[in-house]
PDB file of N, CA and C in Angstrom:
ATOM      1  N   UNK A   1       0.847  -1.174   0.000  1.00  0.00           N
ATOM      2  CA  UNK A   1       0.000   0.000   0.000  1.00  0.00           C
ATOM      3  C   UNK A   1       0.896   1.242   0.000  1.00  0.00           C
ATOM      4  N   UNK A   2       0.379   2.162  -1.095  1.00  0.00           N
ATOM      5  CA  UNK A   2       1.374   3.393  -1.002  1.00  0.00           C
ATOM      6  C   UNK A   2       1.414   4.171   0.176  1.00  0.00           C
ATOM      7  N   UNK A   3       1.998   5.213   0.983  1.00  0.00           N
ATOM      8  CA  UNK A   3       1.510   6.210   1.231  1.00  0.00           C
ATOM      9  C   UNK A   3       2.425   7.179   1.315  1.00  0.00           C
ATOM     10  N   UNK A   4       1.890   8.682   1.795  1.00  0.00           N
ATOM     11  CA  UNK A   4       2.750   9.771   2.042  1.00  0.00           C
ATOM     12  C   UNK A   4       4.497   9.977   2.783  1.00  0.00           C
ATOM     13  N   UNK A   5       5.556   9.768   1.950  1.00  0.00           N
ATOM     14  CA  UNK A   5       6.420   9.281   2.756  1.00  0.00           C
ATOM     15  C   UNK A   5       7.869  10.427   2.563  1.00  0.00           C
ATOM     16  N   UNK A   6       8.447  10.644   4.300  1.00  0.00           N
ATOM     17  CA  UNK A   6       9.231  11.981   3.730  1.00  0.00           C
ATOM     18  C   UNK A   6      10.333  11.138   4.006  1.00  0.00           C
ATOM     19  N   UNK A   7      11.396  11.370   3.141  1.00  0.00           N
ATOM     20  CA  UNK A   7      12.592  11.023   2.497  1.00  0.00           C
ATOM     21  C   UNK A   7      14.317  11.541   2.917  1.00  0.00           C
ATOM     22  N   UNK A   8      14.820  10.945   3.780  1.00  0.00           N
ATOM     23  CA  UNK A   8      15.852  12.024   4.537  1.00  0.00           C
ATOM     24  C   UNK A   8      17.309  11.219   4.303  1.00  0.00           C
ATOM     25  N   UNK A   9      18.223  12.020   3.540  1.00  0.00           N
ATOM     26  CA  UNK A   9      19.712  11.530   2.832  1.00  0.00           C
ATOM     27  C   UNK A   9      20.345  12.518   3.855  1.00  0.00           C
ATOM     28  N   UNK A  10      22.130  11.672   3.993  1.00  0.00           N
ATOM     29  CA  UNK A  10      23.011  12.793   4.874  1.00  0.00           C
ATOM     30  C   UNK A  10      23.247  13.590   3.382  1.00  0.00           C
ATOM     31  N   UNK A  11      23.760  14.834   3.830  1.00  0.00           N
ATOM     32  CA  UNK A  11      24.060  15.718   2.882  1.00  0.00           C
ATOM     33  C   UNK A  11      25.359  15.449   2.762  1.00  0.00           C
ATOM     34  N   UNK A  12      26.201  15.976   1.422  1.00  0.00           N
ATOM     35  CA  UNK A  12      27.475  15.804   1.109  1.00  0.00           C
ATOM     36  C   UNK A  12      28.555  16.663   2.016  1.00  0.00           C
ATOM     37  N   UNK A  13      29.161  17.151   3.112  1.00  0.00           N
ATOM     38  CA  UNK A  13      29.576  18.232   3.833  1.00  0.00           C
ATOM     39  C   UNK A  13      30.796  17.976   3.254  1.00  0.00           C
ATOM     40  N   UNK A  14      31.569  18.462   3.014  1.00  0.00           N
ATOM     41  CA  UNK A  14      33.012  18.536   2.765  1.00  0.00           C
ATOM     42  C   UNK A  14      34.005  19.777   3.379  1.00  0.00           C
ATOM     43  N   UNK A  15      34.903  19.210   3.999  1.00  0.00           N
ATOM     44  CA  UNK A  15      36.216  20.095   4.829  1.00  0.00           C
ATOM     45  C   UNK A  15      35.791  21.551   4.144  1.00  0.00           C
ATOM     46  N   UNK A  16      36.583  21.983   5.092  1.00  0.00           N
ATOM     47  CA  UNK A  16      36.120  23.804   4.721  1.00  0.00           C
ATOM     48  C   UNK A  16      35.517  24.187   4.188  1.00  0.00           C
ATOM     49  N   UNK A  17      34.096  23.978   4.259  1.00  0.00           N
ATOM     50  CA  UNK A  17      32.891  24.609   3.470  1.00  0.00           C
ATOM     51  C   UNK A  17      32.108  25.195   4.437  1.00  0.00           C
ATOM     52  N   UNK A  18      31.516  25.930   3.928  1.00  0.00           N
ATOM     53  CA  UNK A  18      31.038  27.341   4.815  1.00  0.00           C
ATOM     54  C   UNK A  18      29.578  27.121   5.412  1.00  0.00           C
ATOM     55  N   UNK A  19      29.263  26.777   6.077  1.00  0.00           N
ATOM     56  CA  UNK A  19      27.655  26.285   6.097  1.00  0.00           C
ATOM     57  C   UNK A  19      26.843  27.478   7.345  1.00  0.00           C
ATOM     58  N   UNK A  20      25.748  27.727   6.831  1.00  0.00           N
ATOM     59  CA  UNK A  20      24.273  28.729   7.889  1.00  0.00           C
ATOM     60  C   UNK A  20      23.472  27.464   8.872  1.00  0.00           C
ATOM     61  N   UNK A  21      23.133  27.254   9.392  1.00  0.00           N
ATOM     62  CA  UNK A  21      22.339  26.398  10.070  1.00  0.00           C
ATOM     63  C   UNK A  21      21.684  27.136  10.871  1.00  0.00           C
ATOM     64  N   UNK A  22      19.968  26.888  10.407  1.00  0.00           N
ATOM     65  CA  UNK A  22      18.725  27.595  10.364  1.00  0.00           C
ATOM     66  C   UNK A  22      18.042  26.459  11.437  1.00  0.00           C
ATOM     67  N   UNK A  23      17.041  26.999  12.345  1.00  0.00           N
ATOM     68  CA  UNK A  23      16.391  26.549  12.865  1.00  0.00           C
ATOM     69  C   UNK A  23      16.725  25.965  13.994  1.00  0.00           C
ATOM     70  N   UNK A  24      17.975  25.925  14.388  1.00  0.00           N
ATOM     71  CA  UNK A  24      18.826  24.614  15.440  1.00  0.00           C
ATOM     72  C   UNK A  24      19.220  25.661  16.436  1.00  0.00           C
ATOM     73  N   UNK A  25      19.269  24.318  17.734  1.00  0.00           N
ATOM     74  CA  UNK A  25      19.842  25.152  18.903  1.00  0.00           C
ATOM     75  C   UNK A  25      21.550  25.302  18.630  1.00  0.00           C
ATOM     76  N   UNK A  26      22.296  25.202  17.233  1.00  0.00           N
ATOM     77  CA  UNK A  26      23.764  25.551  16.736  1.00  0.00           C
ATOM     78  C   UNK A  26      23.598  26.394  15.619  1.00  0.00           C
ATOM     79  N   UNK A  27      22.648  27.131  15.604  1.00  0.00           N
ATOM     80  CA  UNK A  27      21.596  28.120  14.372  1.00  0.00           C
ATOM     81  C   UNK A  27      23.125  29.240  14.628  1.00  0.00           C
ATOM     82  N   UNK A  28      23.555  29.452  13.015  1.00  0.00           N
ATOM     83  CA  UNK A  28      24.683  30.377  12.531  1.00  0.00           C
ATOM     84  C   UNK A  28      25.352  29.693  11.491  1.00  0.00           C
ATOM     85  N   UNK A  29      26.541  30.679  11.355  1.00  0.00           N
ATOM     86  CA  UNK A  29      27.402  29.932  10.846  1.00  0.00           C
ATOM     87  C   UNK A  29      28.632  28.998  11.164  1.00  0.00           C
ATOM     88  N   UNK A  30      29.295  28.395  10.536  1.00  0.00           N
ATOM     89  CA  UNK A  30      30.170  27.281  10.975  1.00  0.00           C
ATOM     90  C   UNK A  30      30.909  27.071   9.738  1.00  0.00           C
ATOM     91  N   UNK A  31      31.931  26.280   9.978  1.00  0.00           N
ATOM     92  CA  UNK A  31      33.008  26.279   8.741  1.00  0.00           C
ATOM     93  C   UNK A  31      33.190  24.673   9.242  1.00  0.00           C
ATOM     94  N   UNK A  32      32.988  23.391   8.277  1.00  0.00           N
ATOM     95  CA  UNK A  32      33.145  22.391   8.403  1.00  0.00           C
ATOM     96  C   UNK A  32      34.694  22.130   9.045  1.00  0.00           C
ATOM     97  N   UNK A  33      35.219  21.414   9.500  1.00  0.00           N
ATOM     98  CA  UNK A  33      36.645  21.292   9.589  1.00  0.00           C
ATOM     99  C   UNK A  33      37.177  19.679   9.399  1.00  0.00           C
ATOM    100  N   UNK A  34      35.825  18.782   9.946  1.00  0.00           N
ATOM    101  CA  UNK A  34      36.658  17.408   9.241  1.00  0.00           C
ATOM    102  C   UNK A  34      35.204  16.503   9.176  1.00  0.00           C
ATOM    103  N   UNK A  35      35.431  15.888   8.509  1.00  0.00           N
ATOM    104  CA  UNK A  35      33.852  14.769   7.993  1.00  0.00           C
ATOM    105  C   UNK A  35      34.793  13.543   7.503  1.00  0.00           C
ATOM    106  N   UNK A  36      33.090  12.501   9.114  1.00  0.00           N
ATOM    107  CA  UNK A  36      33.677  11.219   8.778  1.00  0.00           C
ATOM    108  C   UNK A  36      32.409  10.276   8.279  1.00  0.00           C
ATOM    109  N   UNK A  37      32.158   9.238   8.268  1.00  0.00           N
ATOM    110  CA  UNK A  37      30.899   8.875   8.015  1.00  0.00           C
ATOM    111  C   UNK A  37      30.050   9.007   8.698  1.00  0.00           C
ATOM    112  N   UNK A  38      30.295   9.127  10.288  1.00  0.00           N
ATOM    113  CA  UNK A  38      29.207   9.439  11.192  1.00  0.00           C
ATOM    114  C   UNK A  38      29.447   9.968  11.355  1.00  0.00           C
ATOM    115  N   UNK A  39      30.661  11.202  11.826  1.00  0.00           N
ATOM    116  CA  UNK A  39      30.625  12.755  12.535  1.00  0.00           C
ATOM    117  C   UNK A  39      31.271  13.554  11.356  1.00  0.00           C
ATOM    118  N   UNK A  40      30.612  14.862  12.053  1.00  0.00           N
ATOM    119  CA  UNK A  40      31.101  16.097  11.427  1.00  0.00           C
ATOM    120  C   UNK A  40      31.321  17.195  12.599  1.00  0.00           C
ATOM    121  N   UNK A  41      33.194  17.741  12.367  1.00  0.00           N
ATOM    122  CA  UNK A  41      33.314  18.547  13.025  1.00  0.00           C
ATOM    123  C   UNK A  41      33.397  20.118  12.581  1.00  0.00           C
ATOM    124  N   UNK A  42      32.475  20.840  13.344  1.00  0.00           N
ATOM    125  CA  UNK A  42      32.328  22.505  12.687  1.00  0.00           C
ATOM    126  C   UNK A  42      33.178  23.441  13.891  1.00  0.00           C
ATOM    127  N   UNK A  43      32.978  24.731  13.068  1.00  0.00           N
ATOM    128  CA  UNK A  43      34.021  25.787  13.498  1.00  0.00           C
ATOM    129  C   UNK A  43      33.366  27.049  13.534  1.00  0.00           C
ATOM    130  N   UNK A  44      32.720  27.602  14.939  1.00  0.00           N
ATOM    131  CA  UNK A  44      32.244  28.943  14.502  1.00  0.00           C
ATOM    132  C   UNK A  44      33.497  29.702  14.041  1.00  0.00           C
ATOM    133  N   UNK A  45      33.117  30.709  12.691  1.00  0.00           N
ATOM    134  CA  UNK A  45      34.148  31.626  12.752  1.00  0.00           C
ATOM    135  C   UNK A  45      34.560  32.901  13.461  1.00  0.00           C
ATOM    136  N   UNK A  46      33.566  33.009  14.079  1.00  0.00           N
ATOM    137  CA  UNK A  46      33.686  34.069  15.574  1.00  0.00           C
ATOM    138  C   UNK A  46      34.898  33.607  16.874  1.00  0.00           C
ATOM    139  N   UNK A  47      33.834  32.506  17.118  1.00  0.00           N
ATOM    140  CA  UNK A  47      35.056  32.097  18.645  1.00  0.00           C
ATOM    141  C   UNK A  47      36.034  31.133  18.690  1.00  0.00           C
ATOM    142  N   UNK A  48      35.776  30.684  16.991  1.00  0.00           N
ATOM    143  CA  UNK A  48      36.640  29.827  16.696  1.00  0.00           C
ATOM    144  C   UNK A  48      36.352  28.286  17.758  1.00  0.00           C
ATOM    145  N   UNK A  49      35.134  28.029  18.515  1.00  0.00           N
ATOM    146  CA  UNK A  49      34.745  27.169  19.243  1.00  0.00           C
ATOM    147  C   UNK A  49      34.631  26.036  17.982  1.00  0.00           C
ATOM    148  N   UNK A  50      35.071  24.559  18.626  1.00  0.00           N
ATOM    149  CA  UNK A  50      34.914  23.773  17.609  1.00  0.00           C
ATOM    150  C   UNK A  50      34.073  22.664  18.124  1.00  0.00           C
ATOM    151  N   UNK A  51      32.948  21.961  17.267  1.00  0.00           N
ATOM    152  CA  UNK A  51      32.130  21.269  18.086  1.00  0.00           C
ATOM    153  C   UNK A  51      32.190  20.073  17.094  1.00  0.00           C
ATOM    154  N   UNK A  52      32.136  18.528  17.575  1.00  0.00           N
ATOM    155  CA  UNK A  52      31.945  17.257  16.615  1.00  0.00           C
ATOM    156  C   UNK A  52      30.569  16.671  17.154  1.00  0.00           C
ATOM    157  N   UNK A  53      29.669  16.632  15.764  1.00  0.00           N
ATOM    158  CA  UNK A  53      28.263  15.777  16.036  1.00  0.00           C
ATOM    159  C   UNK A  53      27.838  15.139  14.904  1.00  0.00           C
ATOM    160  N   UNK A  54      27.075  14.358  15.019  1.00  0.00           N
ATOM    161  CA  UNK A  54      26.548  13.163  14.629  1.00  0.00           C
ATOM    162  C   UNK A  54      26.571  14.067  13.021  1.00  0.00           C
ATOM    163  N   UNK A  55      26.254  13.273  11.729  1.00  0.00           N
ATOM    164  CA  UNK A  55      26.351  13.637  10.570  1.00  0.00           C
ATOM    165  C   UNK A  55      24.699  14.435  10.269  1.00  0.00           C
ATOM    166  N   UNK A  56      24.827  15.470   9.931  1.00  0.00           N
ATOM    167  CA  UNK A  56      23.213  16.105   9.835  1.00  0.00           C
ATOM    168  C   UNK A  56      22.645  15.464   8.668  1.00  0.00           C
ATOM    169  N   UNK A  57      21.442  15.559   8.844  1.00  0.00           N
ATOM    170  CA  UNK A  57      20.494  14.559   7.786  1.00  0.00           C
ATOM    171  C   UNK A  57      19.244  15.906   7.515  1.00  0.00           C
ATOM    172  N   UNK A  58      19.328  15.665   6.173  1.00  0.00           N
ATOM    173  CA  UNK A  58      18.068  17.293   5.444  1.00  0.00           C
ATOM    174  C   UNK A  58      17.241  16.352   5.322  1.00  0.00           C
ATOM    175  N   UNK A  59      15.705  17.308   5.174  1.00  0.00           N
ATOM    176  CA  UNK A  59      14.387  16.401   4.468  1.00  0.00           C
ATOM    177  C   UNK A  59      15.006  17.081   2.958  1.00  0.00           C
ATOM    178  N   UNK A  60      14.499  15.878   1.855  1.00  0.00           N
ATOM    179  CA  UNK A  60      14.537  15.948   0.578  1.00  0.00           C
ATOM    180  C   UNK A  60      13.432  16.447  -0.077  1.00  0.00           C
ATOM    181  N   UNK A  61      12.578  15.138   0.035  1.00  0.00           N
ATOM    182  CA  UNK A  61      11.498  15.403  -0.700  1.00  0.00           C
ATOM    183  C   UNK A  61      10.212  14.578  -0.083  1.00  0.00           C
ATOM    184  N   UNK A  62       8.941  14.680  -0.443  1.00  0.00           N
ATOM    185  CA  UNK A  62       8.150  13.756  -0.288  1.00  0.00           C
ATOM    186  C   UNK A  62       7.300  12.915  -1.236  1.00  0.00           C
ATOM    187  N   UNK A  63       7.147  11.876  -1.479  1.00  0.00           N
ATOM    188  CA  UNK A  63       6.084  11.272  -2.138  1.00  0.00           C
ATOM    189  C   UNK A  63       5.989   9.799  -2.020  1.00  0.00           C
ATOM    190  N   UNK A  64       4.713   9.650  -2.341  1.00  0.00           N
ATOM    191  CA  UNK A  64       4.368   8.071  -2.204  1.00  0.00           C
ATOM    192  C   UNK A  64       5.008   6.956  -2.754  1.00  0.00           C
ATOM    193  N   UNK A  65       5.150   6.234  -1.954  1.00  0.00           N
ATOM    194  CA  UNK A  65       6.093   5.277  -1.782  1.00  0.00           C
ATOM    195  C   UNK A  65       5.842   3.884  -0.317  1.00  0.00           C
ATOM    196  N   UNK A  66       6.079   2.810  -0.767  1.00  0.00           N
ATOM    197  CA  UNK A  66       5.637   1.455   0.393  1.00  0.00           C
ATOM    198  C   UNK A  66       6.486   2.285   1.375  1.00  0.00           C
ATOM    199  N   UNK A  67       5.542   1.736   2.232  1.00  0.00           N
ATOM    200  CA  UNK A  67       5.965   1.645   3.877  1.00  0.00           C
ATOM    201  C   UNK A  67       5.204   1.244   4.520  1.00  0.00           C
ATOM    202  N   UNK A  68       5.571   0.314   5.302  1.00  0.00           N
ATOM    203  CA  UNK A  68       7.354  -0.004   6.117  1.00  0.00           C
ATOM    204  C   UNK A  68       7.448  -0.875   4.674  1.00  0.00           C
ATOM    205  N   UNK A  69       8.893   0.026   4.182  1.00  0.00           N
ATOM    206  CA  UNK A  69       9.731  -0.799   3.221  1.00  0.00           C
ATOM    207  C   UNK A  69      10.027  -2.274   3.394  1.00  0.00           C
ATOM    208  N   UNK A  70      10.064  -3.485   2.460  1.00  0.00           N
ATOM    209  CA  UNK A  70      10.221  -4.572   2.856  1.00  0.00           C
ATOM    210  C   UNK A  70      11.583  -5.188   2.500  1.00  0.00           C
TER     211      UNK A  70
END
């Protein structure tokens, strides 16, 4: 049976790339500094504080599709 299904990939982060992060209690900017398959470590460019967490995951897209996948 189809239904309404939202769709969530890690994003590609790569070393020194400049990233905004909207909505989060780490909401600013940050400068990647190292990416592994599960962590990513960022860099405010203000305090230069450096923090490592779990790999962020975006919503993509939505549409119908089985679930629970078999």
């Amino acid at each position: 049976m189809e239904h309404k299904v939202a769709f969530f990939k890690p994003y590609p982060l790569k070393k020194g790339q400049k990233i905004r992060l909207e909505d989060s209690p780490l909401q600013g900017d940050w400068e990647v500094v190292d990416v592994t398959k599960l962590k990513v470590t960022i860099r405010c460019p203000i305090t230069k504080k450096e923090l490592t967490k779990d790999r962020f995951f975006f919503f993509t897209e939505t549409k119908k599709a089985q679930w629970p996948m078999e």
